[in-house]
N, C-alpha and C. Protein backbone atom coordinates (compact mmCIF):
# COMPACT_ATOMS: atom_id res chain seq x y z
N UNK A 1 -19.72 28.48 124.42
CA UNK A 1 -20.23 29.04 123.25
C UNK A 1 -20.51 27.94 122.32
N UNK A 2 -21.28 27.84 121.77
CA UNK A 2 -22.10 27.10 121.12
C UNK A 2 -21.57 27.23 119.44
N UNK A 3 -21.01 26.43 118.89
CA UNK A 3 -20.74 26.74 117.29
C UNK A 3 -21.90 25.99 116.51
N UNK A 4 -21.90 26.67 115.50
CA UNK A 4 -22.70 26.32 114.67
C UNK A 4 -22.68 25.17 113.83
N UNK A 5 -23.54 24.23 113.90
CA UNK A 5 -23.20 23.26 113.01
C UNK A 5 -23.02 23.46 111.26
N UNK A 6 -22.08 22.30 110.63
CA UNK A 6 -21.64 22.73 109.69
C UNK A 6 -22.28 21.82 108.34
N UNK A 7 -22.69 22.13 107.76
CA UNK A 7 -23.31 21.21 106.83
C UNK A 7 -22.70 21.14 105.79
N UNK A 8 -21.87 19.65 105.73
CA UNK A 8 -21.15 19.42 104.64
C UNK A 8 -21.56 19.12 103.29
N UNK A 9 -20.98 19.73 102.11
CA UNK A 9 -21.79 19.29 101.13
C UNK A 9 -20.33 18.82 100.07
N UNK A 10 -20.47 17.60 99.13
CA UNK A 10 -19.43 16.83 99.01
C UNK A 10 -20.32 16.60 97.35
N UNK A 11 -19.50 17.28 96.07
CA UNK A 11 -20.06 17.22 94.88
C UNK A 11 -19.05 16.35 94.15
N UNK A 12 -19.41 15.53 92.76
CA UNK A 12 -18.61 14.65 92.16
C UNK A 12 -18.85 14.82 91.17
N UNK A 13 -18.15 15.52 90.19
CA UNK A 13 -18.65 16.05 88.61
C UNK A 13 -18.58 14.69 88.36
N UNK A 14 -19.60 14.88 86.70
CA UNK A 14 -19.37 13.60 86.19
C UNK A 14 -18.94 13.84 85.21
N UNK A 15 -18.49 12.30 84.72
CA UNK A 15 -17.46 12.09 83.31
C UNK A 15 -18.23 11.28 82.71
N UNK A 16 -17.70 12.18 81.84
CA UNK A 16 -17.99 11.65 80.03
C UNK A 16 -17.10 10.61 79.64
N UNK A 17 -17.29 9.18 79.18
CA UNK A 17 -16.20 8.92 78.40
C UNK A 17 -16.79 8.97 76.80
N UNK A 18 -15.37 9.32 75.89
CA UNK A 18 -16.12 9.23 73.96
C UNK A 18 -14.57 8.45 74.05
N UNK A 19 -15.71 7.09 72.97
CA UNK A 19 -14.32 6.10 72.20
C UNK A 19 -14.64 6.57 70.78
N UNK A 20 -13.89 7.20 70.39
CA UNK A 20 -13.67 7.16 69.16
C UNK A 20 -12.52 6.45 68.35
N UNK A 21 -12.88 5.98 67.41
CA UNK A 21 -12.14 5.23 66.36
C UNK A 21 -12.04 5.88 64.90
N UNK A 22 -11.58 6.46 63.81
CA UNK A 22 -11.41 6.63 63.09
C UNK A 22 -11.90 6.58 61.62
N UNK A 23 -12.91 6.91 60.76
CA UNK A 23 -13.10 6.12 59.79
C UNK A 23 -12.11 5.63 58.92
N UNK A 24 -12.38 4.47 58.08
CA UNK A 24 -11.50 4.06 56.69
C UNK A 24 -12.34 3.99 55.68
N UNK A 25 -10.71 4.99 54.66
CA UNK A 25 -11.32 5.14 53.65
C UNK A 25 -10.58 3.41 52.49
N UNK A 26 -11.18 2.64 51.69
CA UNK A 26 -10.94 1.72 50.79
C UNK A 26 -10.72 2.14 49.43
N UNK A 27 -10.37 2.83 48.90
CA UNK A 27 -9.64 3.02 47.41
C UNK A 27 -9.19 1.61 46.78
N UNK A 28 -9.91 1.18 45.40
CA UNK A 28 -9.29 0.37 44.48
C UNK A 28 -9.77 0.52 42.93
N UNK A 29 -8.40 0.62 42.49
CA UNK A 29 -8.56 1.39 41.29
C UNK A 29 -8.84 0.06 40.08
N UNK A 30 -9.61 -0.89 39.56
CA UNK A 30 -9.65 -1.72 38.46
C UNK A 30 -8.47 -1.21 37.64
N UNK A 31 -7.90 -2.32 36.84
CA UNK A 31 -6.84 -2.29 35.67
C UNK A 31 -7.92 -1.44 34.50
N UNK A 32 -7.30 -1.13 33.67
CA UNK A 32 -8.49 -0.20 32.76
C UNK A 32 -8.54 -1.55 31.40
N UNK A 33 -9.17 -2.03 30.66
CA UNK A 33 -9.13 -3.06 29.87
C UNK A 33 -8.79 -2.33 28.47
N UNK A 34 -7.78 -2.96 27.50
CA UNK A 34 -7.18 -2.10 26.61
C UNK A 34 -7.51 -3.53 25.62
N UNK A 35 -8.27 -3.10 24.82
CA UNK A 35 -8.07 -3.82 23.24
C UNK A 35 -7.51 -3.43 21.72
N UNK A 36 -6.78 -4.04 21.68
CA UNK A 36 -5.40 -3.81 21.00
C UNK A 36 -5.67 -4.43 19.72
N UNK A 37 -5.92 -3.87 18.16
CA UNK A 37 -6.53 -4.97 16.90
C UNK A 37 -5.51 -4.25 16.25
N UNK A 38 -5.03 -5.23 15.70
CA UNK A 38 -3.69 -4.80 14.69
C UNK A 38 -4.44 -5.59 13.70
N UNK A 39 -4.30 -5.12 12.09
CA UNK A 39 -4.44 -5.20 10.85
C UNK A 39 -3.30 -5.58 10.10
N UNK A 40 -2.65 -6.93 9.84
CA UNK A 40 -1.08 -6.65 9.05
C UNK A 40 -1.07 -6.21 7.74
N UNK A 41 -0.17 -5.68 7.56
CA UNK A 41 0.68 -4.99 6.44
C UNK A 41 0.40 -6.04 5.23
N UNK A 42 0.07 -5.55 4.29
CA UNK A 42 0.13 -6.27 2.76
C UNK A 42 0.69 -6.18 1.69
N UNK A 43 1.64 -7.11 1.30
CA UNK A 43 2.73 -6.46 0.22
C UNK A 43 2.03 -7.07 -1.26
N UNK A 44 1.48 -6.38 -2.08
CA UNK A 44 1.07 -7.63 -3.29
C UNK A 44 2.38 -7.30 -4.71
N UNK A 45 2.60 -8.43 -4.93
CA UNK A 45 3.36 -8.10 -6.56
C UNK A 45 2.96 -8.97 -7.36
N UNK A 46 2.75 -8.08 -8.59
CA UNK A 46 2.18 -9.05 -9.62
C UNK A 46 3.30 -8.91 -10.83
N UNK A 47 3.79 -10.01 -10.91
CA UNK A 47 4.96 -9.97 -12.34
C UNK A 47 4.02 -10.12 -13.40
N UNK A 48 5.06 -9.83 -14.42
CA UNK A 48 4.38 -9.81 -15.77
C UNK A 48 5.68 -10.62 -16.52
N UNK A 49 4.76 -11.49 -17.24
CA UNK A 49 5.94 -12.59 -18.55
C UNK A 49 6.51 -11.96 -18.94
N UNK A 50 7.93 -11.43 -19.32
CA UNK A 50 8.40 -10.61 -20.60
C UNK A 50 8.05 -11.91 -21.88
N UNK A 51 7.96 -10.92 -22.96
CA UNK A 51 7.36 -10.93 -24.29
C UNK A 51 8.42 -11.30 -25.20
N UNK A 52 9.03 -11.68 -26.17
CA UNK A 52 9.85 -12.00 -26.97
C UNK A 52 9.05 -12.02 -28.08
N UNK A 53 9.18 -11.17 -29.12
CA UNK A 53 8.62 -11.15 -30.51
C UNK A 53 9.42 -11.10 -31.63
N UNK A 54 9.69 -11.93 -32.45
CA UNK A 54 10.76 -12.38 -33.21
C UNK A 54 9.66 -12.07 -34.88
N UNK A 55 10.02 -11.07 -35.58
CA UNK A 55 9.23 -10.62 -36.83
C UNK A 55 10.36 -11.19 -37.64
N UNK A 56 9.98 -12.14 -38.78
CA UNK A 56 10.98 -12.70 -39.82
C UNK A 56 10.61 -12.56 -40.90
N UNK A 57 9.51 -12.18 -40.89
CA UNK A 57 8.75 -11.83 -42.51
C UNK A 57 9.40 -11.18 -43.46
N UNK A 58 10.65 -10.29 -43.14
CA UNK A 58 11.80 -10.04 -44.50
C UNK A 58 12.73 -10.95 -44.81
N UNK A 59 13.15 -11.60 -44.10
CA UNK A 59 14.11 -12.90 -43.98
C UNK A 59 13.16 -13.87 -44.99
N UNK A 60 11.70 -14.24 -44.55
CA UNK A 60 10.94 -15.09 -45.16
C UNK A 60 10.57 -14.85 -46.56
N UNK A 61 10.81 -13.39 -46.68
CA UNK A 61 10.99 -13.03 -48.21
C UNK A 61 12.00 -12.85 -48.41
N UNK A 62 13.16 -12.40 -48.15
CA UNK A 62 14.50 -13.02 -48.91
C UNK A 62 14.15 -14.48 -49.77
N UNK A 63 13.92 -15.10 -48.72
CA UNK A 63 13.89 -17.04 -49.00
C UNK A 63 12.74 -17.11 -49.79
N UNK A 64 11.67 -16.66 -49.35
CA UNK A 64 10.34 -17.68 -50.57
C UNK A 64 9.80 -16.30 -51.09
N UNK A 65 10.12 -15.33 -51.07
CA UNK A 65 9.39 -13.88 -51.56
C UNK A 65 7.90 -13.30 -50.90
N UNK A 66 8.06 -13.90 -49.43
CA UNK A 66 7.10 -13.61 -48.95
C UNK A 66 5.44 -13.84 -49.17
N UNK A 67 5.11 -13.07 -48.28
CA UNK A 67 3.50 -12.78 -49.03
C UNK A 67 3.17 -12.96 -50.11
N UNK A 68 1.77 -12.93 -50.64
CA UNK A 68 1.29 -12.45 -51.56
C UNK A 68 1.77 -11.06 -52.27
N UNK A 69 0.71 -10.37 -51.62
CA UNK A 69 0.82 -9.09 -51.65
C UNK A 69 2.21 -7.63 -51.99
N UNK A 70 3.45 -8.77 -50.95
CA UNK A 70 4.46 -7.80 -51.00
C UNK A 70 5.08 -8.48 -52.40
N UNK A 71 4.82 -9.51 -52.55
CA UNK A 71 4.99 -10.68 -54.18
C UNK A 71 4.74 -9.99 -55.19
N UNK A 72 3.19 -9.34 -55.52
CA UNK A 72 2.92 -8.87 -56.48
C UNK A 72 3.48 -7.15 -56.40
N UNK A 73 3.39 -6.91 -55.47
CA UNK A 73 4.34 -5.31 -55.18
C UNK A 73 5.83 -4.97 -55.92
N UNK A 74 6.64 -6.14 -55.78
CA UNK A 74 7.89 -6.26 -55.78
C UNK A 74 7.67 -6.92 -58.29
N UNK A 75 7.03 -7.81 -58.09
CA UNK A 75 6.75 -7.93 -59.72
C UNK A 75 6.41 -6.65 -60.24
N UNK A 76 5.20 -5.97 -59.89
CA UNK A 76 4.62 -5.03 -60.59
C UNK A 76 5.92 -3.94 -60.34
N UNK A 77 6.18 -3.62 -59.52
CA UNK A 77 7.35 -2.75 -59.92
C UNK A 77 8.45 -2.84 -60.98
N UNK A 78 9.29 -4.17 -60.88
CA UNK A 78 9.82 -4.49 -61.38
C UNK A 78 9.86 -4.90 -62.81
N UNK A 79 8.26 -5.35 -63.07
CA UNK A 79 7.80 -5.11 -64.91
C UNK A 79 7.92 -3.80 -65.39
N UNK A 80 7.54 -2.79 -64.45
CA UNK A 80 7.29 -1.12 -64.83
C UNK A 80 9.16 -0.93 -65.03
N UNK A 81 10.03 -1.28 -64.25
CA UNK A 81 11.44 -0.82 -64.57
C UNK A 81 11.54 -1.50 -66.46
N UNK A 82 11.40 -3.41 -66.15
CA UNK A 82 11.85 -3.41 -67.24
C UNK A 82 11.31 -3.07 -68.14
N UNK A 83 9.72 -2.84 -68.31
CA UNK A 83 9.32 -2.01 -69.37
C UNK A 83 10.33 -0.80 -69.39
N UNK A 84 10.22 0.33 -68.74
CA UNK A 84 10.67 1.21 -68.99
C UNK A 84 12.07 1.18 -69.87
N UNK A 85 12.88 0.11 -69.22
CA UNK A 85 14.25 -0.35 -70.18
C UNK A 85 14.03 -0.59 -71.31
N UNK A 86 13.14 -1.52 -71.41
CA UNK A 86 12.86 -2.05 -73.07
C UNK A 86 12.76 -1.08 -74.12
N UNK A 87 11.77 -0.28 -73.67
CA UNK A 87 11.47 1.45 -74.51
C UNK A 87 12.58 1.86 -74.74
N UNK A 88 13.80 1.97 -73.55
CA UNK A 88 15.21 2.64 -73.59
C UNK A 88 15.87 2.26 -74.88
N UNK A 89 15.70 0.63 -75.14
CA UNK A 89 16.69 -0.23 -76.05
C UNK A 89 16.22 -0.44 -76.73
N UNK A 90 14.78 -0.06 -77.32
CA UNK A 90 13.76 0.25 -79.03
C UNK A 90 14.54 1.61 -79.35
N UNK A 91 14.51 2.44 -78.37
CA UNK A 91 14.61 3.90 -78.84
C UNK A 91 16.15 3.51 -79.33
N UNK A 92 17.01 3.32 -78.62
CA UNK A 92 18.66 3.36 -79.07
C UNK A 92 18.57 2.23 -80.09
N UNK A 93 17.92 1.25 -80.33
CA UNK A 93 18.25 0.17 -81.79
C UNK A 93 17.13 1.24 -82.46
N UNK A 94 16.53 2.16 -82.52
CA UNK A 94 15.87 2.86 -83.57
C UNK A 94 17.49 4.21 -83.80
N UNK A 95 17.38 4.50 -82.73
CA UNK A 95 18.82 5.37 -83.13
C UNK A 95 19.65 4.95 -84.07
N UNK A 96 20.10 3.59 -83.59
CA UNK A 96 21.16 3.16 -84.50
C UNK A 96 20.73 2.82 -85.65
N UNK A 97 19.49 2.66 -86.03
CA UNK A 97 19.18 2.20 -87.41
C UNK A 97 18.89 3.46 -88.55
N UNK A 98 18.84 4.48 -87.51
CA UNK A 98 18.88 5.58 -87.87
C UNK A 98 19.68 6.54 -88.68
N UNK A 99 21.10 5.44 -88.17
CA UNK A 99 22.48 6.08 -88.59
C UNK A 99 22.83 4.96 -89.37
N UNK A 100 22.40 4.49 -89.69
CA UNK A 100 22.74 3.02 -90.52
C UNK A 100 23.79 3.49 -91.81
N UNK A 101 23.92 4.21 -92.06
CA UNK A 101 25.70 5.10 -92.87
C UNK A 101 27.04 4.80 -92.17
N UNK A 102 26.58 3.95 -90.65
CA UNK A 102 28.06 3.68 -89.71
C UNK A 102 28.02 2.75 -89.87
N UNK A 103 29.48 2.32 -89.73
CA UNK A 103 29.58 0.77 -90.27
C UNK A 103 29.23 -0.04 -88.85
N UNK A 104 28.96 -1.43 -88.70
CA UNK A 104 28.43 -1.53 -87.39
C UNK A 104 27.16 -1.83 -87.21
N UNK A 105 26.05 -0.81 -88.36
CA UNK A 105 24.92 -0.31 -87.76
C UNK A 105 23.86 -0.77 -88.64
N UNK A 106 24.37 -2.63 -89.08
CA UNK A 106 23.55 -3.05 -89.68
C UNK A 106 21.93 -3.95 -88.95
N UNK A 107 21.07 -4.14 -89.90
CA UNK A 107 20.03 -4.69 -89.07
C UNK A 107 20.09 -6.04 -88.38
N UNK A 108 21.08 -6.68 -89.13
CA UNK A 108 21.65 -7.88 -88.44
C UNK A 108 22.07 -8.02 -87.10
N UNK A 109 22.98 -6.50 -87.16
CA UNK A 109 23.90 -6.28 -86.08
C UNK A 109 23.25 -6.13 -84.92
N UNK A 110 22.05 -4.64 -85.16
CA UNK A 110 21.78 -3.98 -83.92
C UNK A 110 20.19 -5.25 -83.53
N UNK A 111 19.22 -5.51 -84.59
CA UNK A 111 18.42 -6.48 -84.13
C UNK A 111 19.43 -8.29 -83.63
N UNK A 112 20.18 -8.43 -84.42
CA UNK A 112 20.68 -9.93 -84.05
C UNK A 112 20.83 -10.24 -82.30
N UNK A 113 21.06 -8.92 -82.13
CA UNK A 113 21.68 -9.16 -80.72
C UNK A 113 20.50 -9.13 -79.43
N UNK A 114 19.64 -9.14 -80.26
CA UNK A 114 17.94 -8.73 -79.03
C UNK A 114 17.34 -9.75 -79.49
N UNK A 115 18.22 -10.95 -79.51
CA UNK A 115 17.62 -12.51 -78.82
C UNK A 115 17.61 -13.05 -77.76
N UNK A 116 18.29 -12.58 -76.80
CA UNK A 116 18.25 -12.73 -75.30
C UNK A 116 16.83 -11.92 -74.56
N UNK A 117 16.21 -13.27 -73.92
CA UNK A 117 15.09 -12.64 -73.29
C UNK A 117 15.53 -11.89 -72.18
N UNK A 118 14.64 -11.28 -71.67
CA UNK A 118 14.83 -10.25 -70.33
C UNK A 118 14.15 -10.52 -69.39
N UNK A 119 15.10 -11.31 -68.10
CA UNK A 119 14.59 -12.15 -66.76
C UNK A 119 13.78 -11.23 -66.17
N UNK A 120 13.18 -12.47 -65.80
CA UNK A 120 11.85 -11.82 -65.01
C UNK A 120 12.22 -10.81 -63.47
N UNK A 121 11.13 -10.07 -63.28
CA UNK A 121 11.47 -9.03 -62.06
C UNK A 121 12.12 -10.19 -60.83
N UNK A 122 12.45 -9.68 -60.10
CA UNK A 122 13.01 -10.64 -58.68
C UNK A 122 11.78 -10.82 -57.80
N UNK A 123 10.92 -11.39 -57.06
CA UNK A 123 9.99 -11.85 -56.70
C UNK A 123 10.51 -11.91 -55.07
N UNK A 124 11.28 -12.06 -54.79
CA UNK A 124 12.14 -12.39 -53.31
C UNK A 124 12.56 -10.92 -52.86
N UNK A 125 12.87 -10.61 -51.77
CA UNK A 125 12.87 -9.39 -51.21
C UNK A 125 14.67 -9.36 -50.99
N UNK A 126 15.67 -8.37 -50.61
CA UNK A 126 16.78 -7.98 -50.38
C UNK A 126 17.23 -9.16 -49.31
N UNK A 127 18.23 -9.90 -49.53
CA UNK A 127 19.11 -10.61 -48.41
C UNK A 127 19.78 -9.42 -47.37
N UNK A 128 19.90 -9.97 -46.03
CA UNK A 128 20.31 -8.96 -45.25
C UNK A 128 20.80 -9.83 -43.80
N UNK A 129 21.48 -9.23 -43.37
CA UNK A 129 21.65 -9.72 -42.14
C UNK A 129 20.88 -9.19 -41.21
N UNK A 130 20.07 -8.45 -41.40
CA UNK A 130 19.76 -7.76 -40.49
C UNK A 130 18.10 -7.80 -41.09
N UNK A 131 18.01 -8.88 -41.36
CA UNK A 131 16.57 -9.18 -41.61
C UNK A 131 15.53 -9.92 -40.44
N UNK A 132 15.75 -10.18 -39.85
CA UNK A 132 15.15 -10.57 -38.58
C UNK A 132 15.25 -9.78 -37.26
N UNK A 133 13.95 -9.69 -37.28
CA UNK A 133 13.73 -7.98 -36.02
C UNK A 133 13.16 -8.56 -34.64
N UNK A 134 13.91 -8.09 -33.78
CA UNK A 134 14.16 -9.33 -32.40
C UNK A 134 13.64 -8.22 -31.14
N UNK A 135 12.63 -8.11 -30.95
CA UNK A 135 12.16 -7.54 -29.59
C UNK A 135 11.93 -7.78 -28.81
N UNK A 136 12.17 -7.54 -27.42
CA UNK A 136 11.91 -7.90 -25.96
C UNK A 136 11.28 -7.27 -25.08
N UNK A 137 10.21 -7.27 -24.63
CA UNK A 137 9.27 -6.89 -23.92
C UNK A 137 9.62 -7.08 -22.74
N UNK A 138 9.67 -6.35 -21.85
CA UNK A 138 9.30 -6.11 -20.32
C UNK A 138 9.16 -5.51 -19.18
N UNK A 139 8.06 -5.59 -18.50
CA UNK A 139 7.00 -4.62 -18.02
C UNK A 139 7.20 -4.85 -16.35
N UNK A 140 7.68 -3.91 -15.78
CA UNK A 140 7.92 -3.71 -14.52
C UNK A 140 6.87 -4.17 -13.71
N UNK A 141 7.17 -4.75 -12.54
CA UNK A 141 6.37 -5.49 -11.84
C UNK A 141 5.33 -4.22 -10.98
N UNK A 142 4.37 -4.79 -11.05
CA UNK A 142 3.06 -4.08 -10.09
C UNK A 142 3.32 -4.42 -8.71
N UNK A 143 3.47 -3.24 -7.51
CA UNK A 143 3.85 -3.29 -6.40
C UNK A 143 3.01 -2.30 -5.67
N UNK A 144 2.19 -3.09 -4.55
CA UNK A 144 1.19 -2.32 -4.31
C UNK A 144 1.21 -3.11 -2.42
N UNK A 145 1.26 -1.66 -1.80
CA UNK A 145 1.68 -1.90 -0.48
C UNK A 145 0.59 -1.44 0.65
N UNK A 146 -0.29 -2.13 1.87
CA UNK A 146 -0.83 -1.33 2.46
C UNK A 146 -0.42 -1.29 3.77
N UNK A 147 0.15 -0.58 4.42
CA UNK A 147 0.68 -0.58 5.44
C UNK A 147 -0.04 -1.19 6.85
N UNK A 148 0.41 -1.59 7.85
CA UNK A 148 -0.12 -2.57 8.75
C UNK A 148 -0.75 -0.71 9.94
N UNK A 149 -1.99 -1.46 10.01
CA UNK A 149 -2.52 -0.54 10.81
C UNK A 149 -3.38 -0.97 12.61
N UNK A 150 -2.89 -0.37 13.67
CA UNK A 150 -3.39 -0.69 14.75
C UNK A 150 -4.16 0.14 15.55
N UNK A 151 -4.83 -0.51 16.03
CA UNK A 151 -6.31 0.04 17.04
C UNK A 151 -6.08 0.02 18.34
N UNK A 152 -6.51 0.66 19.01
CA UNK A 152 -6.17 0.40 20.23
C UNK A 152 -7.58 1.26 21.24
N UNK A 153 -8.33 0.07 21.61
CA UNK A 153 -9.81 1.02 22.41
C UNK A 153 -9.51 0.67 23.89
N UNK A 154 -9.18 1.98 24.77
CA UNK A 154 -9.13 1.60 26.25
C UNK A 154 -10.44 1.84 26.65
N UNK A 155 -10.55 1.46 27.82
CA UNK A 155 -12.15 1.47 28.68
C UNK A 155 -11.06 1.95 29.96
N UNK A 156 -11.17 3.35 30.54
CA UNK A 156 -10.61 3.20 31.78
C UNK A 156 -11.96 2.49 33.10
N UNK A 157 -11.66 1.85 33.75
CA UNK A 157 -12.60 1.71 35.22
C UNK A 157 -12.74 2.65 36.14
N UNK A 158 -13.81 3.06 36.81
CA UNK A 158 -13.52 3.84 37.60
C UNK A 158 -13.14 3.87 39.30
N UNK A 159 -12.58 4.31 39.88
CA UNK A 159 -12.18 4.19 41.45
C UNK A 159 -13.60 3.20 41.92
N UNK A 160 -12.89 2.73 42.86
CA UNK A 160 -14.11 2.31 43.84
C UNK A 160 -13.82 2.56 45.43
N UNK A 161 -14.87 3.53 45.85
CA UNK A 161 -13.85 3.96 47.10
C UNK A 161 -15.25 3.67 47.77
N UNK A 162 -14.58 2.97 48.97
CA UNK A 162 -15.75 2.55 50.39
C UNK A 162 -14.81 3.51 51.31
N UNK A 163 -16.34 3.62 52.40
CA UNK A 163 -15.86 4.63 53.49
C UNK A 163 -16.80 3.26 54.69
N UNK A 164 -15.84 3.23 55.84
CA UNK A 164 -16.40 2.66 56.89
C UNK A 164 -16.19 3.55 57.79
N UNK A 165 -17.51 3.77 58.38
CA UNK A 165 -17.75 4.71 59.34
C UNK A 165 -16.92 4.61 60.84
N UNK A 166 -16.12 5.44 61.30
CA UNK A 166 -15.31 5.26 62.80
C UNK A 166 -16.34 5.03 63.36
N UNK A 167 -16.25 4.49 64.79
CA UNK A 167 -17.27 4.15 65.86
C UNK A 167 -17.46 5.66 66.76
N UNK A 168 -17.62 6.25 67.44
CA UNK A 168 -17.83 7.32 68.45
C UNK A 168 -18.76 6.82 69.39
N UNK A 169 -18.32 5.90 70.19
CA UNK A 169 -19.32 5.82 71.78
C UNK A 169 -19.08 6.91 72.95
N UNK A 170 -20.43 7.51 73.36
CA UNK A 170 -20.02 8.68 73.78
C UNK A 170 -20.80 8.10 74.99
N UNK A 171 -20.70 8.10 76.37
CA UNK A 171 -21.50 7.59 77.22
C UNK A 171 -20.90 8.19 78.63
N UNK A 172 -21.63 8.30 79.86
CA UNK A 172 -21.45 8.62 81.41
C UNK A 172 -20.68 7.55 81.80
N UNK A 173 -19.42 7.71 82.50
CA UNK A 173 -18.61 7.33 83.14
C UNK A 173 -19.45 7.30 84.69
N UNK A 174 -19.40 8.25 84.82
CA UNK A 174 -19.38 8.61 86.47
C UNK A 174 -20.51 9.77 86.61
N UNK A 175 -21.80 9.81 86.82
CA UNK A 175 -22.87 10.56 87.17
C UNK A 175 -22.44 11.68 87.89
N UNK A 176 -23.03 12.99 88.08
CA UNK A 176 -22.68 13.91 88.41
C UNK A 176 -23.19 13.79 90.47
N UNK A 177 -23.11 13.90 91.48
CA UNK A 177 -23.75 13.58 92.60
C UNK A 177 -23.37 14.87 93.47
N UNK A 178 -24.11 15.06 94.05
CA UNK A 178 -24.36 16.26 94.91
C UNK A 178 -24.61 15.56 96.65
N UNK A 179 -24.24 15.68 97.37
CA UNK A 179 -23.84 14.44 98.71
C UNK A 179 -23.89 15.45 99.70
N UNK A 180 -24.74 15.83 100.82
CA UNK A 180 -25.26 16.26 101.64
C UNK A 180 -24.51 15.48 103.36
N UNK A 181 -23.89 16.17 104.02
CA UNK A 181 -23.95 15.74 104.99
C UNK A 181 -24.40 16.67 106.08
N UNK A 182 -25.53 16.36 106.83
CA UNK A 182 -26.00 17.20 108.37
C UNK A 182 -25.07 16.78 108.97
N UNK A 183 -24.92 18.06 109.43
CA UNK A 183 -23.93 17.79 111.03
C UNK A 183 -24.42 17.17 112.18
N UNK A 184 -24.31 16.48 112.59
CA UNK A 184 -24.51 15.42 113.92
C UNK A 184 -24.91 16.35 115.47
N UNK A 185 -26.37 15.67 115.54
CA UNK A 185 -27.17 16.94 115.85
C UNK A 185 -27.04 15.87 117.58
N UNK A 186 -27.10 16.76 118.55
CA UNK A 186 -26.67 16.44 119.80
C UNK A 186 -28.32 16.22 120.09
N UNK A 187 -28.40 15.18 120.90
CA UNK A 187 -30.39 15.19 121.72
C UNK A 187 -29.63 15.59 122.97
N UNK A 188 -28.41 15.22 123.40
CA UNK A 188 -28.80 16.01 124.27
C UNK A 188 -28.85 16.76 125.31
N UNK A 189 -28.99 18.08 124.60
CA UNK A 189 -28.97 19.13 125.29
C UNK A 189 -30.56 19.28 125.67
């Protein structure tokens, strides 16, 4: 009996190879630049001289009768008193001459005695201890402050990010083949 020949057939998938590699990512962040302006603080003071004012102008009239003015003030008053007295001591030596029946109350008597002149007004002002007027001035110091002031301008930077692409080689390893074998054919019969 006769078998049939067998026809071998012999297949070889094929392969793929893929290299892949990964991408990277590069992140770098710049420092951010910060400018910083400070203004300092200002203290100003301004003193002031104290003053000493020493007024002696009653003292100076005690001693020389001053001024002019307070000169003739102090006379003219002082004529108006002794006038006024004088009138006083006509009227009372007219009184008494009046009564001239008292013994005493002769013209000898009551005129003899108004031979003494009558001193002049005082021209000089009151002695005092407390004639010299003593003031002291002083004026608190000017204080004027401006406080110290600071700036501050940031600039942030921004990221800088690189990307490098992974590789992916994708390529045939091994071809796909399809392989035929005839069976081994006899001549002969």
């Amino acid at each position: 009996m006769s078998t049939l020949p067998i026809v071998q057939i012999r297949t070889t998938p094929s392969l793929l190879s893929i290299d892949a590699d990964l991408g990277q990512f590069s992140l770098r962040q710049p420092k951010a630049d910060v400018q910083l302006q400070t203004r300092q603080a200002k203290l100003t003071v301004q003193s002031h001289a104290p003053k000493l004012n020493v007024d002696q102008s009653r003292a100076f009239a005690a001693y020389t009768g001053g001024n002019m003015i307070d000169m003739n003030a102090r006379i003219y008053s002082g004529i108006q008193q002794i006038f006024l007295q004088n009138i006083a001591n006509r009227v009372q030596q007219g009184n008494q001459l009046a009564e001239i029946h008292k013994s005493g109350n002769t013209i000898s008597n009551i005129m003899g005695g108004d031979w003494q002149g009558v001193s002049f007004p005082e021209i000089r002002g009151a002695a005092s201890s407390d004639n010299v007027d003593v003031r002291f001035d002083v004026r608190a110091p000017d204080i004027s402050y401006t406080p110290a002031v600071s700036e501050m301008n940031v600039t942030v930077n921004r990221p800088e990010i690189e990307y490098q692409r992974g590789k992916l080689d994708i390529y045939v390893k091994q071809y796909a083949s399809v392989e035929y074998t005839p069976p081994a054919i006899d001549m002969g019969m």
